[in-house]
PDB file of N, CA and C in Angstrom:
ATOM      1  N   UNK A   1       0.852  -1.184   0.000  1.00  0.00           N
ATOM      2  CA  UNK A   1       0.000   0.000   0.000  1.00  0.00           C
ATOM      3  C   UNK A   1       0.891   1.238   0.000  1.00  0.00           C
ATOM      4  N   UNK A   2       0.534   2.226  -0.513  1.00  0.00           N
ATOM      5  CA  UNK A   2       1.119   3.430  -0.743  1.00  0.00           C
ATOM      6  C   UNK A   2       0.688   4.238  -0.086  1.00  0.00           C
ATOM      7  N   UNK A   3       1.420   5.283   0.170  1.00  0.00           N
ATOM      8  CA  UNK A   3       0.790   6.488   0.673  1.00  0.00           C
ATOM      9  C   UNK A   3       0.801   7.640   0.715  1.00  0.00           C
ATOM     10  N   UNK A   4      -0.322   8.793   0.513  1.00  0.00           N
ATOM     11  CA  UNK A   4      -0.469  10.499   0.291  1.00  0.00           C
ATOM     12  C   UNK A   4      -0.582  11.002   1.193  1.00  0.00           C
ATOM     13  N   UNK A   5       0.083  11.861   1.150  1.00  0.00           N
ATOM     14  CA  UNK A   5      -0.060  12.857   2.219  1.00  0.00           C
ATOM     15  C   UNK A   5      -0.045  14.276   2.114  1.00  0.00           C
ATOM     16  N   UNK A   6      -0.489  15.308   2.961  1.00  0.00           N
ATOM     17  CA  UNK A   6      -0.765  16.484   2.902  1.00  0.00           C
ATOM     18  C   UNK A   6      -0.314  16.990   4.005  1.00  0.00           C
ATOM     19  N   UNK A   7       0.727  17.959   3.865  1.00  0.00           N
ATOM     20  CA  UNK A   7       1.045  18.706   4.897  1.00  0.00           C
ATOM     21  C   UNK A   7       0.943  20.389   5.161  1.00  0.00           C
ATOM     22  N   UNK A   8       0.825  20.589   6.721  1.00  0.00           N
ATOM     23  CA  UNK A   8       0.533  21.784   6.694  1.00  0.00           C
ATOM     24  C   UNK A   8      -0.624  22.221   6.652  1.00  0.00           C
ATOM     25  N   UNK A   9      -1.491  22.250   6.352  1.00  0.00           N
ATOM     26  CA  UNK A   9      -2.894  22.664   6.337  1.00  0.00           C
ATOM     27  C   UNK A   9      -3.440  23.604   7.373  1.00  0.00           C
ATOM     28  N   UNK A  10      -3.620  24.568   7.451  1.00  0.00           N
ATOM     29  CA  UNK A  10      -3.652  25.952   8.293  1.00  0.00           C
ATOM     30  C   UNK A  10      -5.125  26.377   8.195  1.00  0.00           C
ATOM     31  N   UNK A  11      -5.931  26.507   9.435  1.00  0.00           N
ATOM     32  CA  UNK A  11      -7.339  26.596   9.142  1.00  0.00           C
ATOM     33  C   UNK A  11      -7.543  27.377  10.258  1.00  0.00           C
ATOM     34  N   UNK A  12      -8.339  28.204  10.409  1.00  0.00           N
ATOM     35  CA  UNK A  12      -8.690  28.962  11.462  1.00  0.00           C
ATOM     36  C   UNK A  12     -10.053  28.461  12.014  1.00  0.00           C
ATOM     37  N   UNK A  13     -10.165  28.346  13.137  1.00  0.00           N
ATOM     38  CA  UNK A  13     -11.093  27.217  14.013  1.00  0.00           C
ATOM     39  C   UNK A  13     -11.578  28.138  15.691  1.00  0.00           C
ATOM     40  N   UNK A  14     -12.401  27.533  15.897  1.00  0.00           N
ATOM     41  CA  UNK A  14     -12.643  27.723  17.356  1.00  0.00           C
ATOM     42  C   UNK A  14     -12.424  26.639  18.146  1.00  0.00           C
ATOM     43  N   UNK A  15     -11.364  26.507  18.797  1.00  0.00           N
ATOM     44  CA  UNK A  15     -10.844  25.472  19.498  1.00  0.00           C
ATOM     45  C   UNK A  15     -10.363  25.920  20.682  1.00  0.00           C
ATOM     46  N   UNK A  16     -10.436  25.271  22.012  1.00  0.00           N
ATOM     47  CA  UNK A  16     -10.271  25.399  23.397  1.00  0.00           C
ATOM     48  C   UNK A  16     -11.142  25.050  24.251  1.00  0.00           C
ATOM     49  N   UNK A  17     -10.383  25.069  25.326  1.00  0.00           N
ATOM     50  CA  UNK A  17     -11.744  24.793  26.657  1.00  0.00           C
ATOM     51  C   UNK A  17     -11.856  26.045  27.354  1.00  0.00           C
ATOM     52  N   UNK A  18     -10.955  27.228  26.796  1.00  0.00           N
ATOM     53  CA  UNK A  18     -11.389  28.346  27.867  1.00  0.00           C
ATOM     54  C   UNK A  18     -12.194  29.389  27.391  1.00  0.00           C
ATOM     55  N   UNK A  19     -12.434  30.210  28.055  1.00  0.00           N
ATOM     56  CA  UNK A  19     -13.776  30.910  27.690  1.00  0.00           C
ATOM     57  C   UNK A  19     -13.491  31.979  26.673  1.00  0.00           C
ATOM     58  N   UNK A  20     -12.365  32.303  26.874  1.00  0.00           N
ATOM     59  CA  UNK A  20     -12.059  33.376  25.841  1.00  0.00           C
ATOM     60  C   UNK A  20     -10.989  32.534  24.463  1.00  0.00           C
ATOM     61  N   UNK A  21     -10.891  30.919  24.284  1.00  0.00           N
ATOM     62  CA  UNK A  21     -10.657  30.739  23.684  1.00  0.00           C
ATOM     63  C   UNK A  21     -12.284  30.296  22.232  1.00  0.00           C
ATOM     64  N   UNK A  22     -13.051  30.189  23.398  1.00  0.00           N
ATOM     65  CA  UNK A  22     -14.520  29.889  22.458  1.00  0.00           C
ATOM     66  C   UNK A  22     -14.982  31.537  21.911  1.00  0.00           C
ATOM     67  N   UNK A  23     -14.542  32.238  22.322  1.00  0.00           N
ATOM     68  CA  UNK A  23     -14.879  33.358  21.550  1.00  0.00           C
ATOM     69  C   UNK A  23     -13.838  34.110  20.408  1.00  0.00           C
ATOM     70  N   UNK A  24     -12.632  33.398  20.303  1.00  0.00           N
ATOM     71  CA  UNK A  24     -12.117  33.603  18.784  1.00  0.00           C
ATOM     72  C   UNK A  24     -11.487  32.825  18.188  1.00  0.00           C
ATOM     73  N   UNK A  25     -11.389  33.191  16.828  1.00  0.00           N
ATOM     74  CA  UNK A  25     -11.087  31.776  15.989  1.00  0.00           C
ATOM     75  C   UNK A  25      -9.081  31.699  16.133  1.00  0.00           C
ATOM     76  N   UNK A  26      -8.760  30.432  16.192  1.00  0.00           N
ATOM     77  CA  UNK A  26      -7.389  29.981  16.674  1.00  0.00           C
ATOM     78  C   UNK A  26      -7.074  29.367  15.022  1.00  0.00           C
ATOM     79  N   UNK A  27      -5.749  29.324  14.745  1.00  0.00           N
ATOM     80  CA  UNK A  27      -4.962  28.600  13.550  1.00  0.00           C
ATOM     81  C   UNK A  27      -4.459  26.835  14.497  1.00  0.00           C
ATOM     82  N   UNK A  28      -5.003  25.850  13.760  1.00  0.00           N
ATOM     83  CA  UNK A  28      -4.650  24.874  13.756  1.00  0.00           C
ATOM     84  C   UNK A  28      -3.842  24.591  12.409  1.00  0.00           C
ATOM     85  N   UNK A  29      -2.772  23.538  12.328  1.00  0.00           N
ATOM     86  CA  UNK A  29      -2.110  23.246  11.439  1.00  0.00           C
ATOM     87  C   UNK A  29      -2.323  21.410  11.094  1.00  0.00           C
ATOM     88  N   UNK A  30      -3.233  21.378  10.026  1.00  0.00           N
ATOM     89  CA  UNK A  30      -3.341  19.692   9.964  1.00  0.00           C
ATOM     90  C   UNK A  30      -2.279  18.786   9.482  1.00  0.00           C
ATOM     91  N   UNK A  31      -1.786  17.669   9.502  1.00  0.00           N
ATOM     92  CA  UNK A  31      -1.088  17.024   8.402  1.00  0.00           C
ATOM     93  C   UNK A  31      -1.736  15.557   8.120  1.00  0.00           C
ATOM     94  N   UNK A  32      -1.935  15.248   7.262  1.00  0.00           N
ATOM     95  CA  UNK A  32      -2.481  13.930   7.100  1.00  0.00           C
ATOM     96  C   UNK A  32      -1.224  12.958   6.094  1.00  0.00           C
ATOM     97  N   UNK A  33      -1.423  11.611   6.663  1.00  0.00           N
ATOM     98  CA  UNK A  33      -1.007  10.570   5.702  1.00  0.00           C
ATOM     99  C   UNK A  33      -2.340   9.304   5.395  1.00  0.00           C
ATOM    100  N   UNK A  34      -2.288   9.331   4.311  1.00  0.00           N
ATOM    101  CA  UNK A  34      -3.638   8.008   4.099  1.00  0.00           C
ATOM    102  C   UNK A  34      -3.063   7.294   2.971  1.00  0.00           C
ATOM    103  N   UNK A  35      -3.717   5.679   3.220  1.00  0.00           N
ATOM    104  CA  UNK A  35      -3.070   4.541   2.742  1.00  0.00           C
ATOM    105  C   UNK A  35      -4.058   4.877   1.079  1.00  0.00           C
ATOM    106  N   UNK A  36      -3.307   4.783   0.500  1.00  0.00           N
ATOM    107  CA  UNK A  36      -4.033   4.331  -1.159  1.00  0.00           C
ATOM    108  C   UNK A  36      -3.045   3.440  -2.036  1.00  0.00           C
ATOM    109  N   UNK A  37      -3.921   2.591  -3.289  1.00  0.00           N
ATOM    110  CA  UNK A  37      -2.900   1.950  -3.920  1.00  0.00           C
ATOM    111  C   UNK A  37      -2.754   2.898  -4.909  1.00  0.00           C
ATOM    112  N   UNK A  38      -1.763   3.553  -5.466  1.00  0.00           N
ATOM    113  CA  UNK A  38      -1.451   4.571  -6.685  1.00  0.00           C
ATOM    114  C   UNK A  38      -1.366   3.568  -8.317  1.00  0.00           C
ATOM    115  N   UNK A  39      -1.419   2.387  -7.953  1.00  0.00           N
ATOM    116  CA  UNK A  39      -0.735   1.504  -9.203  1.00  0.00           C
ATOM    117  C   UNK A  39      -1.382   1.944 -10.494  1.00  0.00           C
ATOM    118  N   UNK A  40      -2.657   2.228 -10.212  1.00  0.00           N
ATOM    119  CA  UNK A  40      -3.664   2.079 -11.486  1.00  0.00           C
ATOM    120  C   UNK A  40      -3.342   4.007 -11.683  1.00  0.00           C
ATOM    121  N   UNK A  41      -3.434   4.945 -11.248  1.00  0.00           N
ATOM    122  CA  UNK A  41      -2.867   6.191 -11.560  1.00  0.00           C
ATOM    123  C   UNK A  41      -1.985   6.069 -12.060  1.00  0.00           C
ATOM    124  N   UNK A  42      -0.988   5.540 -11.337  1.00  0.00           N
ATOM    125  CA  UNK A  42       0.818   5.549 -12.095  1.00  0.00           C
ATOM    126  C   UNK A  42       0.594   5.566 -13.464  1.00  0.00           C
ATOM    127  N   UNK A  43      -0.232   4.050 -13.583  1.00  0.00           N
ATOM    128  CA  UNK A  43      -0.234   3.575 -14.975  1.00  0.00           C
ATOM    129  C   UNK A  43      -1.128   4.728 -16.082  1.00  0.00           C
ATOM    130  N   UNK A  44      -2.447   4.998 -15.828  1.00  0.00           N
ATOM    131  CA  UNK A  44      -3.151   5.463 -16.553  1.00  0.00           C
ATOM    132  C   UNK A  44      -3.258   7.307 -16.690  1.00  0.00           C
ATOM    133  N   UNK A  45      -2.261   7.604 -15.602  1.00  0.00           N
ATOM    134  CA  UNK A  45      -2.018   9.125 -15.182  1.00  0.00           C
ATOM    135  C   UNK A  45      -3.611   9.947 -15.486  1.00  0.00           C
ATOM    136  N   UNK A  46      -4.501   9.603 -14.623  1.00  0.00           N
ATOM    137  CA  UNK A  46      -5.387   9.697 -14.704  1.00  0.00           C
ATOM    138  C   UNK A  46      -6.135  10.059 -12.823  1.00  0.00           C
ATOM    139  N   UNK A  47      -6.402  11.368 -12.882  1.00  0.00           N
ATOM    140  CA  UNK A  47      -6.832  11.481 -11.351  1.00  0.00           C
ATOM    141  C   UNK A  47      -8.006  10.936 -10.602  1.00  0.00           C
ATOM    142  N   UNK A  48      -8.507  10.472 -11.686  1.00  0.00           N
ATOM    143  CA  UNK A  48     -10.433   9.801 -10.950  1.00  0.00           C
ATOM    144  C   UNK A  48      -9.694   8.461 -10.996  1.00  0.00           C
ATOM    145  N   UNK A  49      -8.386   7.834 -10.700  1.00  0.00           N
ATOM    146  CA  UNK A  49      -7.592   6.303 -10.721  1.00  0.00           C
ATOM    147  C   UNK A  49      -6.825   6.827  -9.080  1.00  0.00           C
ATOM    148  N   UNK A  50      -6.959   7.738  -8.487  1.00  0.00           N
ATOM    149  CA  UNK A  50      -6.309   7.996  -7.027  1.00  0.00           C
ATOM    150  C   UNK A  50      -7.168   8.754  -6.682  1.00  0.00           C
ATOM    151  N   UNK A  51      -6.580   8.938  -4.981  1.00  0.00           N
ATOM    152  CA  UNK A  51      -7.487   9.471  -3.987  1.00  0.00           C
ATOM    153  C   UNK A  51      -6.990  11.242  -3.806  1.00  0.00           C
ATOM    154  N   UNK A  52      -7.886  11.563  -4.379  1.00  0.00           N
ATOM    155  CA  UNK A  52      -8.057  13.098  -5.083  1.00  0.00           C
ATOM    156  C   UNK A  52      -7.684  14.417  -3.850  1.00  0.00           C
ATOM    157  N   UNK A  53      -6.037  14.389  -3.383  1.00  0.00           N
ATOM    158  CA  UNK A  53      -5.626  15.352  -2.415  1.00  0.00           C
ATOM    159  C   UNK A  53      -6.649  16.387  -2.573  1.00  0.00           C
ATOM    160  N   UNK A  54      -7.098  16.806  -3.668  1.00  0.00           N
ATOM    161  CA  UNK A  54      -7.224  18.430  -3.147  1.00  0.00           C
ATOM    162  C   UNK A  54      -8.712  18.611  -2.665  1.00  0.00           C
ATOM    163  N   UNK A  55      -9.648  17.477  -3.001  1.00  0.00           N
ATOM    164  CA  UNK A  55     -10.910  16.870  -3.095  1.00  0.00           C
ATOM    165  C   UNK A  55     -11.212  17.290  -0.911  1.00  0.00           C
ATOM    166  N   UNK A  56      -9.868  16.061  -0.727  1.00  0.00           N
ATOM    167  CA  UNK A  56      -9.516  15.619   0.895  1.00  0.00           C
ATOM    168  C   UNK A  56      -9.476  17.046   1.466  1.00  0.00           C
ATOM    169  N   UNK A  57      -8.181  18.115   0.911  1.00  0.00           N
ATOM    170  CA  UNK A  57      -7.667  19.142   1.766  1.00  0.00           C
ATOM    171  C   UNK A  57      -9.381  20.250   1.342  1.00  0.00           C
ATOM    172  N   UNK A  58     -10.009  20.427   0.631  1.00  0.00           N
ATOM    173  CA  UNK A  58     -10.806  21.116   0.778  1.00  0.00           C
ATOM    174  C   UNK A  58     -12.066  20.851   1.544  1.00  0.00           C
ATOM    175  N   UNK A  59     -12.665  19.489   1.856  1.00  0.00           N
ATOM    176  CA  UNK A  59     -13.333  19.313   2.895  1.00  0.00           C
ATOM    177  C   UNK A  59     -13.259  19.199   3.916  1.00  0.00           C
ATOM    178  N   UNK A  60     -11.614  18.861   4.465  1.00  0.00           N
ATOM    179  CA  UNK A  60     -11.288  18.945   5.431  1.00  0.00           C
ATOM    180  C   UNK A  60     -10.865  20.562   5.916  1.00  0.00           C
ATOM    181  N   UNK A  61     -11.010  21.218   5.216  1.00  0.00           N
ATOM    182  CA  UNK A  61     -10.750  22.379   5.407  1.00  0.00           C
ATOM    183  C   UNK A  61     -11.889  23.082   5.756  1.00  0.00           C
ATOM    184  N   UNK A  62     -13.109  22.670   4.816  1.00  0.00           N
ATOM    185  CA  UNK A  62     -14.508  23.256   5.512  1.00  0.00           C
ATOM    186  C   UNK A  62     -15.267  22.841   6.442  1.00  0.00           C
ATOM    187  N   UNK A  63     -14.828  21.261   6.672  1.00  0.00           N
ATOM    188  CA  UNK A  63     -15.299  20.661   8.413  1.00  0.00           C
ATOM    189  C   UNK A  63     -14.891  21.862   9.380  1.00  0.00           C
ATOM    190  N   UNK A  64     -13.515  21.643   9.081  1.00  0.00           N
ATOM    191  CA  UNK A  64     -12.507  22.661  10.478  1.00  0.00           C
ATOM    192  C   UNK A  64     -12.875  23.869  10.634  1.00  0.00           C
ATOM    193  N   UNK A  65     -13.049  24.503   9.351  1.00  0.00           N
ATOM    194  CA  UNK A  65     -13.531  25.679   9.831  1.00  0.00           C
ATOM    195  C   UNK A  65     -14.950  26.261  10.326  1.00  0.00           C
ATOM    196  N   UNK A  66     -15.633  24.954   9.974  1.00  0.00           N
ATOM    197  CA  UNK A  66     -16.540  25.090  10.822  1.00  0.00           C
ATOM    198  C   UNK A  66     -17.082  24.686  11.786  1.00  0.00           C
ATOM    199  N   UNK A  67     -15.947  24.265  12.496  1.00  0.00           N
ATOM    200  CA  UNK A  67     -15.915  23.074  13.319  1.00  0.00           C
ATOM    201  C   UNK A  67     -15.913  24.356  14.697  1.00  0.00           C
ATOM    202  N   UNK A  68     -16.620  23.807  16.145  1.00  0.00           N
ATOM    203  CA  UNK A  68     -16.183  24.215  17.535  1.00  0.00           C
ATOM    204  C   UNK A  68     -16.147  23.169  18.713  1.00  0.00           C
ATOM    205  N   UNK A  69     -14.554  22.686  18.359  1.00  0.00           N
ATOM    206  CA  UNK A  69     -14.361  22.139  19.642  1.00  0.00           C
ATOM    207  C   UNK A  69     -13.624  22.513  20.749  1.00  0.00           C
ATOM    208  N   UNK A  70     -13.788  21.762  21.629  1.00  0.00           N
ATOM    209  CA  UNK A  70     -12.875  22.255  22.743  1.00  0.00           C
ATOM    210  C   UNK A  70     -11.491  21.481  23.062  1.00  0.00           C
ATOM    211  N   UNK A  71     -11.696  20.335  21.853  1.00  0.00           N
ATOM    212  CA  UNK A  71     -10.297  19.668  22.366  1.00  0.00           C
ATOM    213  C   UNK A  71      -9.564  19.337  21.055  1.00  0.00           C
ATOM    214  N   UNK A  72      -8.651  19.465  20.835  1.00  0.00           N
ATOM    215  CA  UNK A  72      -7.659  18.852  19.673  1.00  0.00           C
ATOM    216  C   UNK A  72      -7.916  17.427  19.278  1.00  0.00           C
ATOM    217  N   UNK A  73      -8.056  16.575  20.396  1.00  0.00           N
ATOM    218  CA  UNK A  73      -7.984  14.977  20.434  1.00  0.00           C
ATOM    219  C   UNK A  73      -9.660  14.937  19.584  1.00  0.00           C
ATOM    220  N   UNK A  74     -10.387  15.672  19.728  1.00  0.00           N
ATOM    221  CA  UNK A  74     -11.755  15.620  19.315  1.00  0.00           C
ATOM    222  C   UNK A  74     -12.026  15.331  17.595  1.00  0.00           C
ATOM    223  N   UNK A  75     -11.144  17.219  17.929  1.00  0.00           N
ATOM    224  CA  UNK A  75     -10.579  17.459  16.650  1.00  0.00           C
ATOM    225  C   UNK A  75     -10.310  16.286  15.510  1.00  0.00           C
ATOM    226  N   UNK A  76      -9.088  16.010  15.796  1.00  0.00           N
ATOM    227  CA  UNK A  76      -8.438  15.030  15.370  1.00  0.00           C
ATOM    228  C   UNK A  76      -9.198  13.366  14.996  1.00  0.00           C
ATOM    229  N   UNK A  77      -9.675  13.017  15.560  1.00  0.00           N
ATOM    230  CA  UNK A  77     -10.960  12.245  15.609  1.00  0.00           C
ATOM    231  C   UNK A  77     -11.542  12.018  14.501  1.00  0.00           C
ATOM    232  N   UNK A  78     -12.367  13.156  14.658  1.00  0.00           N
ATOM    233  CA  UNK A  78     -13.331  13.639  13.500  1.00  0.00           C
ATOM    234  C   UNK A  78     -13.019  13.765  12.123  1.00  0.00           C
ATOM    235  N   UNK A  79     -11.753  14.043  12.022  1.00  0.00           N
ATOM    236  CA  UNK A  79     -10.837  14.516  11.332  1.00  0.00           C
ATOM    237  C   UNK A  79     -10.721  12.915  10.407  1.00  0.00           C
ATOM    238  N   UNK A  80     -10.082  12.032  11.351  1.00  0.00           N
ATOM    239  CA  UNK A  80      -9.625  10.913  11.051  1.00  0.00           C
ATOM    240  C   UNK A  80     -11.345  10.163  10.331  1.00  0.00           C
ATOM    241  N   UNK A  81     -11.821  10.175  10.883  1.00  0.00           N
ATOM    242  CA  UNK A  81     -13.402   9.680  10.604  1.00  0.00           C
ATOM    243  C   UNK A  81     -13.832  10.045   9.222  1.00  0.00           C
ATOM    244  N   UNK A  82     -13.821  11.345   8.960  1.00  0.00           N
ATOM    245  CA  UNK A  82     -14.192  11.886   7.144  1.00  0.00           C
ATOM    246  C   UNK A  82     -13.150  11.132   6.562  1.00  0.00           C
ATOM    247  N   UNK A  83     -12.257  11.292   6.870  1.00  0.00           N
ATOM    248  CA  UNK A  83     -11.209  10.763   5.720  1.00  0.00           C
ATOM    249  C   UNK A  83     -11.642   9.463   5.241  1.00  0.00           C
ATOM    250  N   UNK A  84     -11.624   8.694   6.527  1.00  0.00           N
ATOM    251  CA  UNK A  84     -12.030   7.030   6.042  1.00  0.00           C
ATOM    252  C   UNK A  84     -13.283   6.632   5.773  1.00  0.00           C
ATOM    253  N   UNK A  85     -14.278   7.494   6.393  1.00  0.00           N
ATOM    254  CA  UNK A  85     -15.618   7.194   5.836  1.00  0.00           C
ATOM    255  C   UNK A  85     -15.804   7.542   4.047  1.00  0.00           C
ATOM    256  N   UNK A  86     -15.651   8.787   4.313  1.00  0.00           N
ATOM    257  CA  UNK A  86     -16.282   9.780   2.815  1.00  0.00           C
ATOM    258  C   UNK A  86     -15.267   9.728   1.616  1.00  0.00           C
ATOM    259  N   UNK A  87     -13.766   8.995   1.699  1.00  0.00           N
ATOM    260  CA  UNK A  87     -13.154   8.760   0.975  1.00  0.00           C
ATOM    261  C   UNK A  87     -12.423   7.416   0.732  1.00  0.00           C
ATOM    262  N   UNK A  88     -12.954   6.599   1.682  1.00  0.00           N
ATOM    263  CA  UNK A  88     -12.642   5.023   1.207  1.00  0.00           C
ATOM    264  C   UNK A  88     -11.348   4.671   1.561  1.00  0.00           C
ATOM    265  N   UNK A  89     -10.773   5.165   2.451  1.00  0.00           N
ATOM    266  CA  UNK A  89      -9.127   5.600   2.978  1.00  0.00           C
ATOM    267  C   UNK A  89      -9.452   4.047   4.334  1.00  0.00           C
ATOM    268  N   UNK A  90      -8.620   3.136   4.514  1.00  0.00           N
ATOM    269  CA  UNK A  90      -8.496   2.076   4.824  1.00  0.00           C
ATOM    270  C   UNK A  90      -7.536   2.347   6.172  1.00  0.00           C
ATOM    271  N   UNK A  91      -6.226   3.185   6.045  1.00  0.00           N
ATOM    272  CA  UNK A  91      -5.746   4.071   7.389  1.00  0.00           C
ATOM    273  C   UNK A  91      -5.532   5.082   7.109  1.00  0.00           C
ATOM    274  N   UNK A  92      -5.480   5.925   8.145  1.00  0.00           N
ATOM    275  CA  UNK A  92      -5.087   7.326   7.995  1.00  0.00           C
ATOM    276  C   UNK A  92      -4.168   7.894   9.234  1.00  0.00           C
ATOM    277  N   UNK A  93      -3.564   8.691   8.807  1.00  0.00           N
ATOM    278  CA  UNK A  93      -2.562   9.582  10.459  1.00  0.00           C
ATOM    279  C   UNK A  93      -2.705  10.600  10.383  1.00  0.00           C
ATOM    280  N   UNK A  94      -3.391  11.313  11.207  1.00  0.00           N
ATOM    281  CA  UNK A  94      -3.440  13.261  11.103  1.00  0.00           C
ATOM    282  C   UNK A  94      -2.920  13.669  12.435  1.00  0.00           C
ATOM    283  N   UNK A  95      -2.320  14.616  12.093  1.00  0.00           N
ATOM    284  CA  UNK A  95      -1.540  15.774  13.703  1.00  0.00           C
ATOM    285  C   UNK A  95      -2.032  16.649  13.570  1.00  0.00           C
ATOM    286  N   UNK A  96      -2.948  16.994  14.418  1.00  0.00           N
ATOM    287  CA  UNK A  96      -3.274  18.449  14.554  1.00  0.00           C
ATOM    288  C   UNK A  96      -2.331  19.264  15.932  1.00  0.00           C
ATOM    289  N   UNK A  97      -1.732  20.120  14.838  1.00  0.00           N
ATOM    290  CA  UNK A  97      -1.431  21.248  15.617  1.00  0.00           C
ATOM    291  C   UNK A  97      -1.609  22.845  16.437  1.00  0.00           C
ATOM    292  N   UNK A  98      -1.522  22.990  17.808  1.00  0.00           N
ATOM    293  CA  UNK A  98      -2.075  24.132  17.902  1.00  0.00           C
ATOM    294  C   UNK A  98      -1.471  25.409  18.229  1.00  0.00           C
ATOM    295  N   UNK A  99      -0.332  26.003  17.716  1.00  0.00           N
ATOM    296  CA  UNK A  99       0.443  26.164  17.565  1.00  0.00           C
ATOM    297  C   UNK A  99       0.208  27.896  18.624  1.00  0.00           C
ATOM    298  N   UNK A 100       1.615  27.860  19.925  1.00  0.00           N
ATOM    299  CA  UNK A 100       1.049  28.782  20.596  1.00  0.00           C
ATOM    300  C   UNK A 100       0.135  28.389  21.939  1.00  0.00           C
ATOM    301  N   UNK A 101      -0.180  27.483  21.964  1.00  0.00           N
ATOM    302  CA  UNK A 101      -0.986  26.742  22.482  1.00  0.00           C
ATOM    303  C   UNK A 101      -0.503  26.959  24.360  1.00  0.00           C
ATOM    304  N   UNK A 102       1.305  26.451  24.082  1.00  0.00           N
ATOM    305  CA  UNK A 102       1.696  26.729  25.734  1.00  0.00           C
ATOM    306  C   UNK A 102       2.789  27.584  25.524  1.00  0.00           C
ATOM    307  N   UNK A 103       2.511  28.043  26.282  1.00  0.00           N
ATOM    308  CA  UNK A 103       3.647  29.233  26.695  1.00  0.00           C
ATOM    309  C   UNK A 103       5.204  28.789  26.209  1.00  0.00           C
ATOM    310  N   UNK A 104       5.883  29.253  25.797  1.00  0.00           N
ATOM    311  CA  UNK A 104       7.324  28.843  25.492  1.00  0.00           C
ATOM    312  C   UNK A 104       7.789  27.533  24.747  1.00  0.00           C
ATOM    313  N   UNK A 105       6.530  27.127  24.155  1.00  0.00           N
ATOM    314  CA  UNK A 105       6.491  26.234  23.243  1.00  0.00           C
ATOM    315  C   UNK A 105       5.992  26.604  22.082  1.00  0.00           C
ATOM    316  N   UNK A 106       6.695  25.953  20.884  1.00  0.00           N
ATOM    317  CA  UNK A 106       6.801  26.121  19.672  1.00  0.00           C
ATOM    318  C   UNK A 106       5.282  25.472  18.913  1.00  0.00           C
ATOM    319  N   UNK A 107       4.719  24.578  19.717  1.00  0.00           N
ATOM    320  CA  UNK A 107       3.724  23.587  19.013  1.00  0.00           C
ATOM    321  C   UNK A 107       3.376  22.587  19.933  1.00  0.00           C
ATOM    322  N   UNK A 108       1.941  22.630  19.750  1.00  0.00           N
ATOM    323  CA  UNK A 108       1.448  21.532  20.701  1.00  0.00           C
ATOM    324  C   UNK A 108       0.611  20.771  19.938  1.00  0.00           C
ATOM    325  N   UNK A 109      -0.003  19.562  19.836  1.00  0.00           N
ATOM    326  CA  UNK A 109      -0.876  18.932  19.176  1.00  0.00           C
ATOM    327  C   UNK A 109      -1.137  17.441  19.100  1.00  0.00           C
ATOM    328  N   UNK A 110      -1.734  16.568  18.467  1.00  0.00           N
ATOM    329  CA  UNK A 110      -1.970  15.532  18.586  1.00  0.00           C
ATOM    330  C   UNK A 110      -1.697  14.624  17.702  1.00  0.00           C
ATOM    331  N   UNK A 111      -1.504  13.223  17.278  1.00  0.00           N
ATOM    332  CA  UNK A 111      -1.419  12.545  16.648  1.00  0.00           C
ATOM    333  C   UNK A 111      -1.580  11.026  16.282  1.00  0.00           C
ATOM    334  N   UNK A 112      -3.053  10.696  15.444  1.00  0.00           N
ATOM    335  CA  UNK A 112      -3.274   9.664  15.963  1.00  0.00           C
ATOM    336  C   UNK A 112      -3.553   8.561  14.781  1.00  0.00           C
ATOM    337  N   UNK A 113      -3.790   7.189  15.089  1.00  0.00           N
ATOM    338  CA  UNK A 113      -3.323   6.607  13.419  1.00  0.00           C
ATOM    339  C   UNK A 113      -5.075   5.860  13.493  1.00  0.00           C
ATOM    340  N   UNK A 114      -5.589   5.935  12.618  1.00  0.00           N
ATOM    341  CA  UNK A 114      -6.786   4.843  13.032  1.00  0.00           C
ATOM    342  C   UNK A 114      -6.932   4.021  11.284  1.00  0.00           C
ATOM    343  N   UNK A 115      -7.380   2.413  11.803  1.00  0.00           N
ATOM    344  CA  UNK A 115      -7.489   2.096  10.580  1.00  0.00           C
ATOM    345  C   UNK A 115      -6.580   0.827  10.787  1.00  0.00           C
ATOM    346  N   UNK A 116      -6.090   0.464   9.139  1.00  0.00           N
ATOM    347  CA  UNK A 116      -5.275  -0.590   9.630  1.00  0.00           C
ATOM    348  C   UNK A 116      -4.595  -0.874   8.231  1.00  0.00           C
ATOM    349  N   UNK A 117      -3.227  -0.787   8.403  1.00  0.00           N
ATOM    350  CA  UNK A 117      -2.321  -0.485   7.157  1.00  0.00           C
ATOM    351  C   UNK A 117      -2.066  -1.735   6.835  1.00  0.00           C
ATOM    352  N   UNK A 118      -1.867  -1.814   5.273  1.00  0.00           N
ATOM    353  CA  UNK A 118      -0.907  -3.266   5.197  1.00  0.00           C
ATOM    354  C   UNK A 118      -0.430  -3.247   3.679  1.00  0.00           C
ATOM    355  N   UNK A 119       0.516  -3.996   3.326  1.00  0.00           N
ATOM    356  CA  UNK A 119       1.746  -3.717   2.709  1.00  0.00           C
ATOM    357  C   UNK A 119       1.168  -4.228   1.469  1.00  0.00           C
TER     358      UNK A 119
END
């Protein structure tokens, strides 16, 4: 099995548990990896033959932004769930990042694999 991935993905969200974090929108940073076989693309260089990145990064982009949670892990979740439901994705790995998040840290966030890969 092969695999695509998308990195970076920058979405502005309402995310937190504190009170003044539910009242403005925060930058999360997504990255995803998901299992696909590319063989039949390779061959036919043909995009309706693979799993259509920009198809993925734009709905996942309009979940998030319209998304209000209070937790990253939630986040992330949910996240993982569209992918494999609404696009036929068998595993997937997304990190959401919340960048700013703790004090004197560069990046905080989550990362989680659901699904089940195989070679």
């Amino acid at each position: 099995m092969d695999k695509i991935f998308l990195s970076g993905l920058k979405i502005d969200t309402v995310i937190g548990i504190w009170e003044w974090e539910r009242k403005i929108r925060q930058t999360v940073i997504i990255d995803l990896e998901m299992s696909a076989d590319i063989a039949k693309a390779a061959a036919t260089d043909r995009v309706e033959d693979t799993l259509n990145y920009k198809l993925v990064a734009k709905r996942i982009r309009s979940f998030v932004a319209d998304s209000s949670f209070q937790l990253v892990e939630t986040l992330a979740e949910r996240v993982a769930g569209i992918v494999r439901d609404e696009f036929d994705v068998q595993w997937v790995k997304v990190r959401v990042n919340k960048p700013g998040a703790i004090r004197g840290s560069r990046d905080v966030g989550i990362l989680i694999e659901r699904g089940e890969w195989s070679d």
